[in-house]
Protein backbone atom coordinates (compact mmCIF):
# COMPACT_ATOMS: atom_id res chain seq x y z
CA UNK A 1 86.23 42.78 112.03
CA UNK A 2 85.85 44.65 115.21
CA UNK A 3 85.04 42.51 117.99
CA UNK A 4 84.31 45.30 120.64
CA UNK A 5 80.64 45.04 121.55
CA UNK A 6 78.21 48.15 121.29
CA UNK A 7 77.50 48.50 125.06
CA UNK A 8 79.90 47.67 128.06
CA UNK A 9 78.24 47.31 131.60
CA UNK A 10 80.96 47.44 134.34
CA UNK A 11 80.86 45.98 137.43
CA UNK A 12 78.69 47.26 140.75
CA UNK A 13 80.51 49.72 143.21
CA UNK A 14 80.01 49.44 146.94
CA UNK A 15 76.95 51.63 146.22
CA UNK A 16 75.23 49.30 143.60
CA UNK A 17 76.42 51.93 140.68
CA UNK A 18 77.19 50.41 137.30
CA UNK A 19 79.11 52.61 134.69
CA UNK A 20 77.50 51.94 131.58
CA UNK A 21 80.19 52.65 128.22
CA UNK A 22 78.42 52.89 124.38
CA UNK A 23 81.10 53.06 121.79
CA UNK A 24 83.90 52.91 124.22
CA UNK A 25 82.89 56.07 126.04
CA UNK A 26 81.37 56.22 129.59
CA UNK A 27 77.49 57.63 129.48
CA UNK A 28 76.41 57.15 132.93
CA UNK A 29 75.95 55.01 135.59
CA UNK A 30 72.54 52.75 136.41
CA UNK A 31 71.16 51.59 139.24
CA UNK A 32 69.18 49.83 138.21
CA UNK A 33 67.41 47.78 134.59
CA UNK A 34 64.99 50.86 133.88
CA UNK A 35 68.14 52.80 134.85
CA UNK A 36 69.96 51.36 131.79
CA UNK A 37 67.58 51.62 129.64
CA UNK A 38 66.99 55.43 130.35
CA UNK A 39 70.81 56.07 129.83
CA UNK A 40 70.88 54.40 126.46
CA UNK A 41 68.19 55.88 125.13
CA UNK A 42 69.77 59.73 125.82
CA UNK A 43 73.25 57.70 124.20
CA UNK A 44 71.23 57.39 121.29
CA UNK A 45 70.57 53.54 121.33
CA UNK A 46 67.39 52.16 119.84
CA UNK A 47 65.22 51.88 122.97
CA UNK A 48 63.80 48.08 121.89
CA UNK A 49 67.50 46.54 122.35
CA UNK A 50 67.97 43.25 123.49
CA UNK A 51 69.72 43.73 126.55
CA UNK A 52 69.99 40.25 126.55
CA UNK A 53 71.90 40.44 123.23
CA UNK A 54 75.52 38.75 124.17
CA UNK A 55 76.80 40.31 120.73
CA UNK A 56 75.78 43.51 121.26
CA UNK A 57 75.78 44.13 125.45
CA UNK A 58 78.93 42.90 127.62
CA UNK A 59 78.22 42.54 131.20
CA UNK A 60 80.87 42.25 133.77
CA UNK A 61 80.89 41.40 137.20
CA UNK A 62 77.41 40.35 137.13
CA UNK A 63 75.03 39.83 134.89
CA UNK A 64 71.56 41.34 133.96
CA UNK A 65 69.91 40.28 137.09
CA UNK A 66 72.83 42.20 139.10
CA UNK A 67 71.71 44.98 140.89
CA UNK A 68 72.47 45.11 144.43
CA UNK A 69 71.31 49.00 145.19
CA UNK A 70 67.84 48.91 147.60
CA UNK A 71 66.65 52.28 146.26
CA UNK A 72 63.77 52.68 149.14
CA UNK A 73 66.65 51.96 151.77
CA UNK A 74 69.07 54.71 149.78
CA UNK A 75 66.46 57.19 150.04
CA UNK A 76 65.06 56.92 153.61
CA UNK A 77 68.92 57.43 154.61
CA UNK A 78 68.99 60.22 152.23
CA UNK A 79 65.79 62.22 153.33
CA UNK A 80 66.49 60.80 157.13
CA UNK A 81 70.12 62.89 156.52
CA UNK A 82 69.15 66.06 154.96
CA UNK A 83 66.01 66.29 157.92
CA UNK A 84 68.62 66.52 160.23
CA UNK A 85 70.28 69.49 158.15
CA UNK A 86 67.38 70.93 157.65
CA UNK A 87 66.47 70.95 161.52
CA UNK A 88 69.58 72.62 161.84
CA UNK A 89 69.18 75.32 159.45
CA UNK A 90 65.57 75.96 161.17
CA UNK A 91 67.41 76.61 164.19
CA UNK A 92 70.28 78.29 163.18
CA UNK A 93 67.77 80.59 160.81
CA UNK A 94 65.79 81.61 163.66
CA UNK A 95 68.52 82.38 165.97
CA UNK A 96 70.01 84.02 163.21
CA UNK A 97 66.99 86.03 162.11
CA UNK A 98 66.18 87.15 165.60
CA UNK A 99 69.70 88.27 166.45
CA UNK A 100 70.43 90.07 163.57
CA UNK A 101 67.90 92.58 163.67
CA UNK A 102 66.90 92.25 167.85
CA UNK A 103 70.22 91.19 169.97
CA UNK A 104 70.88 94.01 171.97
CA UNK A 105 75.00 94.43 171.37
CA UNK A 106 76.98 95.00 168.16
CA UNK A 107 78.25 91.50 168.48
CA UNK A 108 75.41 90.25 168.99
CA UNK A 109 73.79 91.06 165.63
CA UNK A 110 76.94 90.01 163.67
CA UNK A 111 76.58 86.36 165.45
CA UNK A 112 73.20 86.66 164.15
CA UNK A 113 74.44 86.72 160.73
CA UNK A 114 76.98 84.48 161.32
CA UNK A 115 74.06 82.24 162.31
CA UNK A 116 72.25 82.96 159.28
CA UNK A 117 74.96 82.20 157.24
CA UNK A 118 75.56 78.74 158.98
CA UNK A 119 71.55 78.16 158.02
CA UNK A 120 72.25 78.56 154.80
CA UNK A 121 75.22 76.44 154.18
CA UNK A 122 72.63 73.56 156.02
CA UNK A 123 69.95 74.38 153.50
CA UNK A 124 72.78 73.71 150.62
CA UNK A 125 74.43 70.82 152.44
CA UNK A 126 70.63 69.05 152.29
CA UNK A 127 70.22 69.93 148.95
CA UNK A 128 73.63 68.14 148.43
CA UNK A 129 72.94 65.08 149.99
CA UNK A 130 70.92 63.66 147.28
CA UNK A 131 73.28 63.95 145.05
CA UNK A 132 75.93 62.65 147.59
CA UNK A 133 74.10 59.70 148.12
CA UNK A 134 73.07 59.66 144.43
CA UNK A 135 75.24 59.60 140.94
CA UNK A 136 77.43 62.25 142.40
CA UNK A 137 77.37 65.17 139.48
CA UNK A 138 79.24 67.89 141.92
CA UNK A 139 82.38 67.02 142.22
CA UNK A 140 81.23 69.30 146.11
CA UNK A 141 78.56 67.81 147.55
CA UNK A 142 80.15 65.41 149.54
CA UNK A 143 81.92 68.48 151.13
CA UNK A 144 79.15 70.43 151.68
CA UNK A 145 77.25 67.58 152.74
CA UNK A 146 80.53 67.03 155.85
CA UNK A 147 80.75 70.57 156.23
CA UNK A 148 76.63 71.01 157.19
CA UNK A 149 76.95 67.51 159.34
CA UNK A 150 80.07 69.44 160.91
CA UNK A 151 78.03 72.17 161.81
CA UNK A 152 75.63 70.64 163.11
CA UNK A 153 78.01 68.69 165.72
CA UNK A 154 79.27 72.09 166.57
CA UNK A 155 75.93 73.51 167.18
CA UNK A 156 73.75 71.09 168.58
CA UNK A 157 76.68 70.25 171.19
CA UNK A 158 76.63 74.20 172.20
CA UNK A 159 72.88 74.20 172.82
CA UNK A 160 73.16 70.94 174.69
CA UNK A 161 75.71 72.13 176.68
CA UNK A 162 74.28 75.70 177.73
CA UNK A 163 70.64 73.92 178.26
CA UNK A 164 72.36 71.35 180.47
CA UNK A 165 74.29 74.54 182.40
CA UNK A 166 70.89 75.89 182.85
CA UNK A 167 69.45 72.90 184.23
CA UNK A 168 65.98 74.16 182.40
CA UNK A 169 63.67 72.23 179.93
CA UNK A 170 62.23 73.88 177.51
CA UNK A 171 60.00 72.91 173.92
CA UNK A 172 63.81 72.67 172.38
CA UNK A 173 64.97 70.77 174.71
CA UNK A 174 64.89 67.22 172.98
CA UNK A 175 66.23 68.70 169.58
CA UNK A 176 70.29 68.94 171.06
CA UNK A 177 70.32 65.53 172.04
CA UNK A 178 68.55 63.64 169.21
CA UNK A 179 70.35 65.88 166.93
CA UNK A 180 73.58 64.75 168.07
CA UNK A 181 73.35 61.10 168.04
CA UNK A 182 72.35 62.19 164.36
CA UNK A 183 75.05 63.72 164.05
CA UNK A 184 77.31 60.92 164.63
CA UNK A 185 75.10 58.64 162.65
CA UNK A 186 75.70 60.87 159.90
CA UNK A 187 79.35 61.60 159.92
CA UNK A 188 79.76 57.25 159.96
CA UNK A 189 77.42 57.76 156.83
CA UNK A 190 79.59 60.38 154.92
CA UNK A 191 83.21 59.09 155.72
CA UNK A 192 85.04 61.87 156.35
CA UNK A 193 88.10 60.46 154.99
CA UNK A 194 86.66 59.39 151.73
CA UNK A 195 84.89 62.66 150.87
CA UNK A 196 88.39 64.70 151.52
CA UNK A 197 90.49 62.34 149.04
CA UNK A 198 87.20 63.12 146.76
CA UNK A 199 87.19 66.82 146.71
CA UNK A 200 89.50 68.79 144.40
CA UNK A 201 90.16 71.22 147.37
CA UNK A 202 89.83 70.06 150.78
CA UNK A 203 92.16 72.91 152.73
CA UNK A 204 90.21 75.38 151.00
CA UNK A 205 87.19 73.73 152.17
CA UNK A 206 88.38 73.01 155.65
CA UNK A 207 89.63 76.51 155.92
CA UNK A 208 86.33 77.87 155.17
CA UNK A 209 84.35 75.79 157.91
CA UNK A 210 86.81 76.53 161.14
CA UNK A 211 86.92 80.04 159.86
CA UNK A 212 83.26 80.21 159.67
CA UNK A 213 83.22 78.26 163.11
CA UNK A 214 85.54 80.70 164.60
CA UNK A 215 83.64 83.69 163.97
CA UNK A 216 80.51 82.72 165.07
CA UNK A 217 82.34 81.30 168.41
CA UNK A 218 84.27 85.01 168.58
CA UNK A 219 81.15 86.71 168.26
CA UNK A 220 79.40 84.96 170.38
CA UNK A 221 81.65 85.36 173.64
CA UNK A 222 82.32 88.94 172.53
CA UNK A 223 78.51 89.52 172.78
CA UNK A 224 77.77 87.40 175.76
CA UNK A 225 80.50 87.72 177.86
CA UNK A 226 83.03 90.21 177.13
CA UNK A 227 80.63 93.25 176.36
CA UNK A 228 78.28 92.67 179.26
CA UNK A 229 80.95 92.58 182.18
CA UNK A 230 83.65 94.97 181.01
CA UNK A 231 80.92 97.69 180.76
CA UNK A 232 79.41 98.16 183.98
CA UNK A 233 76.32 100.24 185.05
CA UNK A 234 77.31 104.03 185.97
CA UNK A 235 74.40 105.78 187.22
CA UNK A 236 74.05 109.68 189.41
CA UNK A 237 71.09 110.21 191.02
CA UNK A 238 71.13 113.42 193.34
CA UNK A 239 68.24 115.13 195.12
CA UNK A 240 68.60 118.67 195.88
CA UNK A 241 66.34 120.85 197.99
CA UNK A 242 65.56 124.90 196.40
CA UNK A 243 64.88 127.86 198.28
CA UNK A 244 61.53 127.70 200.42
CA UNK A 245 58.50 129.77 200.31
CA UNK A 246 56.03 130.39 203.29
CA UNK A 247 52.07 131.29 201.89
CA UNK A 248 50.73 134.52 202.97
CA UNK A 249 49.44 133.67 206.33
CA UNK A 250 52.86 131.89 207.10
CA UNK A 251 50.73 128.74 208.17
CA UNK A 252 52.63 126.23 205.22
CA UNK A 253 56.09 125.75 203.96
CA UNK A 254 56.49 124.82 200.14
CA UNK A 255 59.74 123.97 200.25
CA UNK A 256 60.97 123.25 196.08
CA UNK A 257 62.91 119.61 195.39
CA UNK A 258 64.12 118.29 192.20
CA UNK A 259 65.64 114.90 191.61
CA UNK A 260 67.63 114.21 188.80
CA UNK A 261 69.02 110.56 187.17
CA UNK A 262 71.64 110.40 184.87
CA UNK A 263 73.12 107.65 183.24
CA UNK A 264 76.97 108.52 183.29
CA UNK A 265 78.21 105.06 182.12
CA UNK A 266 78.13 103.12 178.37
CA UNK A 267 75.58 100.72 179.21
CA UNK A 268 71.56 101.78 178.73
CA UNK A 269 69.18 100.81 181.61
CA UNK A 270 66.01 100.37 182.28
CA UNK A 271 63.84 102.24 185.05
CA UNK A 272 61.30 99.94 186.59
CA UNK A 273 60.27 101.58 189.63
CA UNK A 274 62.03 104.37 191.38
CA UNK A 275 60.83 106.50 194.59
CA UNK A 276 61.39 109.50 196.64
CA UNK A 277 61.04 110.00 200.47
CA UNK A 278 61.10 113.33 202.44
CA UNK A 279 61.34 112.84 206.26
CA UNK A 280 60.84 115.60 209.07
CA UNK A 281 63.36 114.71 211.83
CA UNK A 282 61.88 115.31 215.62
CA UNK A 283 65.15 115.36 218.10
CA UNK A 284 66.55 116.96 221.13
CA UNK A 285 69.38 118.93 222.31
CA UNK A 286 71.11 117.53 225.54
CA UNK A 287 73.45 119.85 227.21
CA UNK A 288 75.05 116.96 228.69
CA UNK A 289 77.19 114.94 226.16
CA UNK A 290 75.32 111.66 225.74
CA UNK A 291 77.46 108.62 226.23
CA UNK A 292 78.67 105.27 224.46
CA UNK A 293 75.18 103.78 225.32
CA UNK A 294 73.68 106.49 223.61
CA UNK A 295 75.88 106.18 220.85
CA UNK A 296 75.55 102.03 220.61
CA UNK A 297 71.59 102.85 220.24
CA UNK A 298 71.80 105.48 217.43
CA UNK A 299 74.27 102.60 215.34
CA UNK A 300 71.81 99.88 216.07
CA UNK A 301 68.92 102.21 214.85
CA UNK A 302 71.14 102.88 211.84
CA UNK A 303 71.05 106.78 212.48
CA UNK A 304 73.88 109.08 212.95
CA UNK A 305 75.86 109.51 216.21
CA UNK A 306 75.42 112.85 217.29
CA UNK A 307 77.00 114.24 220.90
CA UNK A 308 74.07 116.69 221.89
CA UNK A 309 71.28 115.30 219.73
CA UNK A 310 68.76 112.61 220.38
CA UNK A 311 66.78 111.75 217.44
CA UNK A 312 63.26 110.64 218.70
CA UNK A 313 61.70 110.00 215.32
CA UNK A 314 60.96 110.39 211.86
CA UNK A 315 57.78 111.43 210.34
CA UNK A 316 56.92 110.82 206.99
CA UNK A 317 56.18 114.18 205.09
CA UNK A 318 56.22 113.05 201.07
CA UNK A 319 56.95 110.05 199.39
CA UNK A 320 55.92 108.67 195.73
CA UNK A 321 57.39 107.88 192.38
CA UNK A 322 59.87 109.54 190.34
CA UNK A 323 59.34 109.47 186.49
CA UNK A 324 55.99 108.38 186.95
CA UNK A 325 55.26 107.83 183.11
CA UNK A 326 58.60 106.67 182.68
CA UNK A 327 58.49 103.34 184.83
CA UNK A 328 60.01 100.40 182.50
CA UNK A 329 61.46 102.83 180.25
CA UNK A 330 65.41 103.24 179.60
CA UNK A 331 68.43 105.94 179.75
CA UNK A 332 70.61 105.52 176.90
CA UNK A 333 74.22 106.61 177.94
CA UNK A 334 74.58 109.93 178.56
CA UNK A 335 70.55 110.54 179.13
CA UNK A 336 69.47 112.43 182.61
CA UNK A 337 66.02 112.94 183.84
CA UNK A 338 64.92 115.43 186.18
CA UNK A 339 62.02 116.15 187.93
CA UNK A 340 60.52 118.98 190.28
CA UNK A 341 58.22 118.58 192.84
CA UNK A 342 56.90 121.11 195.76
CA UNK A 343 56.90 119.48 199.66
CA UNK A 344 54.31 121.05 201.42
CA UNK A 345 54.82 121.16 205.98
CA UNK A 346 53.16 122.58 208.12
CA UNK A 347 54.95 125.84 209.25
CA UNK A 348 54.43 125.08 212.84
CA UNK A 349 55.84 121.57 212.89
CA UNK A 350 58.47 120.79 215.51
CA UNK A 351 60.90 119.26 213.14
CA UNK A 352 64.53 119.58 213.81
CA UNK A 353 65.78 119.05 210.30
CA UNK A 354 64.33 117.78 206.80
CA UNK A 355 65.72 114.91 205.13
CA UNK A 356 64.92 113.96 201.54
CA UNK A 357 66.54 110.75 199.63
CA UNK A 358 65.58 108.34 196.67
CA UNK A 359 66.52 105.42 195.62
CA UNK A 360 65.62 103.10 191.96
CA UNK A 361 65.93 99.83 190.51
CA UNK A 362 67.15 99.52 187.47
CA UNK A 363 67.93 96.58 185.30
CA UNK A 364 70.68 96.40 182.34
CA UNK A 365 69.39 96.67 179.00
CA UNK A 366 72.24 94.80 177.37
CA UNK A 367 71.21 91.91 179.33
CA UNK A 368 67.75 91.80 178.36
CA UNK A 369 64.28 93.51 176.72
CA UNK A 370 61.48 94.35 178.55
CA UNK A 371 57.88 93.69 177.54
CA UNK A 372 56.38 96.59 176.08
CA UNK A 373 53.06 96.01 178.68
CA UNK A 374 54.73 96.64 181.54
CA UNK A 375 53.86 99.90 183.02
CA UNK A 376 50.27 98.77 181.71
CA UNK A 377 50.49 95.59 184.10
CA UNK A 378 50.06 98.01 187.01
CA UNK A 379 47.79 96.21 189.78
CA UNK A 380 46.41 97.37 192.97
CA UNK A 381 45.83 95.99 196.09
CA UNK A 382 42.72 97.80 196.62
CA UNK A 383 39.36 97.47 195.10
CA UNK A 384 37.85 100.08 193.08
CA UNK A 385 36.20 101.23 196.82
CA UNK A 386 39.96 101.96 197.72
CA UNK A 387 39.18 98.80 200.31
CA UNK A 388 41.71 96.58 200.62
CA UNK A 389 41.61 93.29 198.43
CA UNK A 390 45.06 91.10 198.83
CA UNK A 391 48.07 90.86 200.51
CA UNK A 392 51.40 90.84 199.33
CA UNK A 393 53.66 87.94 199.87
CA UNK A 394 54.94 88.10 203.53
CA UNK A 395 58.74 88.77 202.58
CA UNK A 396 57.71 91.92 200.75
CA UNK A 397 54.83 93.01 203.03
CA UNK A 398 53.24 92.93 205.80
CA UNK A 399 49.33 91.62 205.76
CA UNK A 400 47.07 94.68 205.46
CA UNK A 401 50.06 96.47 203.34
CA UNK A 402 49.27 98.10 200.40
CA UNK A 403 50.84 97.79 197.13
CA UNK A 404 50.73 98.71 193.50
CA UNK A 405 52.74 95.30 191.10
CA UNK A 406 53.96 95.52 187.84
CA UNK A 407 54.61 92.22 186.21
CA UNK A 408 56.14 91.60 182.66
CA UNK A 409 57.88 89.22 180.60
CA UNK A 410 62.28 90.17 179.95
CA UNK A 411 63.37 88.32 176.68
CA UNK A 412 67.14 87.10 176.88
CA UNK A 413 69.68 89.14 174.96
CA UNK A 414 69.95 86.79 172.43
CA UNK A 415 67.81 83.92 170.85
CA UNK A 416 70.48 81.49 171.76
CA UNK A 417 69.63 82.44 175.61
CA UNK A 418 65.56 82.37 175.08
CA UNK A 419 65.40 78.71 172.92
CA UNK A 420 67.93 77.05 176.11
CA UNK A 421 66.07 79.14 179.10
CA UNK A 422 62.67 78.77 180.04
CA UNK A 423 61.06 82.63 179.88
CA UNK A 424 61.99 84.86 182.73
CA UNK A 425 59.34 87.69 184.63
CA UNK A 426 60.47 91.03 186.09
CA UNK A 427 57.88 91.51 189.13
CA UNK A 428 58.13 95.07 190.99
CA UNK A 429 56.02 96.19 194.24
CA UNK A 430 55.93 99.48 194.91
CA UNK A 431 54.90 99.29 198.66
CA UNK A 432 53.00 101.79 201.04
CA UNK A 433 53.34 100.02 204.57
CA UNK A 434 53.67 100.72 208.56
CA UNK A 435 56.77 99.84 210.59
CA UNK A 436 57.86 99.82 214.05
CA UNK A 437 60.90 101.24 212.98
CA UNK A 438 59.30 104.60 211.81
CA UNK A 439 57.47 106.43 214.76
CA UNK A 440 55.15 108.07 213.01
CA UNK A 441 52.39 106.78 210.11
CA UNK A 442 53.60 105.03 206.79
CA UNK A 443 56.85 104.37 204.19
CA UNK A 444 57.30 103.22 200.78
CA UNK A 445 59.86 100.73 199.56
CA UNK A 446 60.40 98.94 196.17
CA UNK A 447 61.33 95.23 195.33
CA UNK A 448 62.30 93.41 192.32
CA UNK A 449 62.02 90.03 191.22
CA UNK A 450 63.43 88.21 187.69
CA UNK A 451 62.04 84.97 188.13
CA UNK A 452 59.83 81.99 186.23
CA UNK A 453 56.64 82.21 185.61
CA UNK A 454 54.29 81.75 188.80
CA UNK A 455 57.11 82.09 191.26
CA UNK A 456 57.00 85.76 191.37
CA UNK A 457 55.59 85.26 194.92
CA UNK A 458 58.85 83.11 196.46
CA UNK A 459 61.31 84.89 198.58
CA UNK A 460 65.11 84.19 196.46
CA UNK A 461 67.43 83.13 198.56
CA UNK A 462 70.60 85.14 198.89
CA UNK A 463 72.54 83.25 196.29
CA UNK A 464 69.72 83.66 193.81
CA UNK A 465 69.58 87.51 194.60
CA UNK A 466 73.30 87.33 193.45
CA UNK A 467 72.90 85.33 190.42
CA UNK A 468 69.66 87.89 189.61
CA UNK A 469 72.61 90.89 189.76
CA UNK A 470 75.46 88.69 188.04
CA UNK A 471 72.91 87.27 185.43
CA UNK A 472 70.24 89.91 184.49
CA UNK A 473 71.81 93.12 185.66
CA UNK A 474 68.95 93.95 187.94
CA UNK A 475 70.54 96.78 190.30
CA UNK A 476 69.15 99.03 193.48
CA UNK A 477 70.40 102.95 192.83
CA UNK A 478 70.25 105.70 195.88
CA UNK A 479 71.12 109.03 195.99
CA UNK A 480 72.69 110.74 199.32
CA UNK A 481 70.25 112.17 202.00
CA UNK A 482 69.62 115.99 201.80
CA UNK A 483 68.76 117.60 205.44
CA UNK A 484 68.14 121.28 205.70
CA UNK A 485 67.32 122.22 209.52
CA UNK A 486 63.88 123.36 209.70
CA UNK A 487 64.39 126.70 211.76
CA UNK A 488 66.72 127.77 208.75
CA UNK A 489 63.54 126.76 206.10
CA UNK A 490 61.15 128.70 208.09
CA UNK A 491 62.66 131.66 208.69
CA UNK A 492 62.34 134.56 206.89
CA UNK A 493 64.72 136.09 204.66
CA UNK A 494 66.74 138.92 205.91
CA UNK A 495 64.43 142.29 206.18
CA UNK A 496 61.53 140.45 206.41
CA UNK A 497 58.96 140.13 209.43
């Protein structure tokens, strides 16, 4: 007679698992009574057994009343782990998703999909942790479920780390930190060591989380920091004066200019303001040689030392914008703009020479993306009566000055950048103002800001102007100085009276 009862329940693990044998052969393991009974029945046993039956049921290691598992406890753990995954992947997935279509290198977009990737191993790593902290029916889930925990270490101490190095708070600010003492919680939770004598193939495994790491890391310094300073801006801008033209009566000059832009460099740019001046120059000829004194005054006035001629003053003859309905809009390499414009002097002006220059800012378009609404921002300092209505802050103006702002928001290069940086402003002034440096009437200037919100009205101090250059990629262009003398201009050609 065999002795061998029907049903054989082992012992509890250090989980609270039971295997459960019918017949000799293992069915399952129970947590718990209803457990049992739910196991049996798909074994084929009669589902009103006595489970009480001695003859029939063997228990070992504890009877029917022993089951130590605390299901509600096993679960909050479980859904407390696979939050934190899931948190992750969020973050990961929108990095990823931004990047991959919007970063503005190469590298940049394959991070992006590294990053998307990452999210998705997270989203399969939560799904795994039920099972991981359940009966355990893939042989990998408590691989994936280190490898997403892994991850997230990695990631969560990156985005700690660069929001600490920008010294900035912003809405996911309190996400690195609380997902990194989660972290930690977690990997005491999985035991590392336990889940790698588990899986059939932990090199494999390993292998395919540092390479995964690696590439993401690679990609990421390629984008951010190799791309952006081994490429620097290359820009030409030239201004050229054309052959004059006196009107019938010989009363006004037109005298033809053209100022081109070209981006000769690898890196596209954007053009937020730009601006031409032309200048008549009033001076004297000495038939003495002036002297050092002289000389000392022309370099303090910033002017040219010149043996016979003493410069008395400049007089403003044209100045405005160049590319007009191109202001916040980009050269890709290679691109040039030109534009032509006619000066218009008075024939009988007593102007030793005519100077023309211009000068733009420009800001790196690898380093950021401007807000489509910037050259819509455009705001006055006048009222619609042309009277004026508010002054400029006192380190770009003067009071009374007038002024014409553009103000928009620049978006980081990548998504990693805008979730650890609080959002960044590009502020221009295109200024029309007096000063005592110019003899006669007004000059324009232009000045650009990158700074937080509200604070496009604080002077930066020189280190911050540095940082702005270093950081953002925010640059001032000028072309030479043409001068033509004036007698030459007016003059008519050869033949001519």
């Amino acid at each position: 007679m065999n002795s061998q009862p029907l049903i054989v329940v082992e012992p509890p693990d250090s989980r609270g698992l039971r295997d459960v044998r019918v017949r000799g052969e293992v069915v399952g393991r129970a947590w718990s009574l209803q457990d049992l009974r739910n196991l049996l029945r798909r074994a084929g046993v009669p589902k009103d057994l006595d489970l009480k039956d001695s003859e029939l049921i063997h228990w070992r290691g504890g009877g029917f009343e022993a089951w130590p598992d605390r299901p509600w406890r096993r679960r909050a753990i479980s859904v407390l782990m696979a939050a934190g995954l899931l948190i992750t992947a969020g973050v990961l997935g929108r990095i990823g998703k931004t990047d991959i279509s919007e970063a503005l290198t190469y590298g940049g977009r394959v991070a992006g999909a590294t990053f998307l990737f990452a999210g998705a191993v997270e989203v399969i790593a939560a799904i795994a942790v039920f099972d991981y902290l359940g009966k355990r029916r893939w042989v990998y889930s408590g691989a994936a479920v280190l490898i997403g925990v892994v991850i997230a270490l990695a990631v969560n101490t990156l985005l700690l780390f660069m929001q600490i190095d920008a010294g900035e708070y912003t809405h996911y600010a309190w996400i690195w930190p609380t997902v990194l003492l989660w972290s930690f919680w977690a990997l005491w939770k999985v035991n590392p060591r336990q889940v790698w004598r588990q899986s059939p193939h932990p090199r494999k495994v390993a292998i395919g989380a540092a390479v995964t790491a690696l590439i993401a890391i690679a990609n990421l310094i390629y984008s951010q920091v190799y791309i952006p300073y081994s490429n620097p801006i290359t820009m030409r801008m030239v201004v050229n004066f054309g052959k004059p033209q006196l009107n019938a009566e010989r009363t006004v000059l037109y005298l033809p200019m053209t100022v081109s832009v070209k981006n000769s460099g690898k890196v596209p740019f954007y053009i937020l303001g730009s601006l031409y001046e032309v200048y008549g120059r009033s001076a004297d000829f000495t038939e003495k040689a002036r002297g050092m004194k002289d000389w000392k005054g022309d370099l303090q006035a910033g002017g040219d030392v010149e043996r016979n001629i003493k410069v008395l003053g400049r007089e403003l003859i044209s100045f405005g914008a160049i590319m007009v309905d191109e202001s916040g809009s980009f050269l890709e390499a290679g691109d040039e703009f030109r534009e032509d414009k006619i000066v218009s002097i008075s024939a009988t002006s007593e102007f030793d020479s005519i100077d023309g220059s211009a000068q733009a800012v420009v800001l790196r378009k690898d380093r950021g993306t401007l807000s489509s609404d910037y050259v819509d921002s455009a705001t006055a300092s006048w009222y619609d009566d042309l009277s004026h209505a508010e002054d400029a802050p006192k380190w770009v103006a003067q009071a009374g000055d007038e002024y014409i702002k553009f103000h928009a928001r620049l978006r980081y290069s990548t998504e990693i950048l805008n979730v650890t940086r609080r959002p960044r402003y590009v502020t221009l002034w295109r200024v029309a103002h007096k000063s005592p440096d110019v003899k006669f009437d007004e000059y324009g200037n232009i000045i650009a800001t990158i700074s937080l919100k509200g604070e496009e009205g604080r002077e930066p101090s020189a280190l911050e102007w540095e940082e702005t250059s270093e950081s953002y990629g925010l640059f001032w262009m000028y072309s030479g100085t043409v001068r033509e003398s004036f007698a030459a201009l007016v003059k008519p050609p050869t033949g001519q009276r």
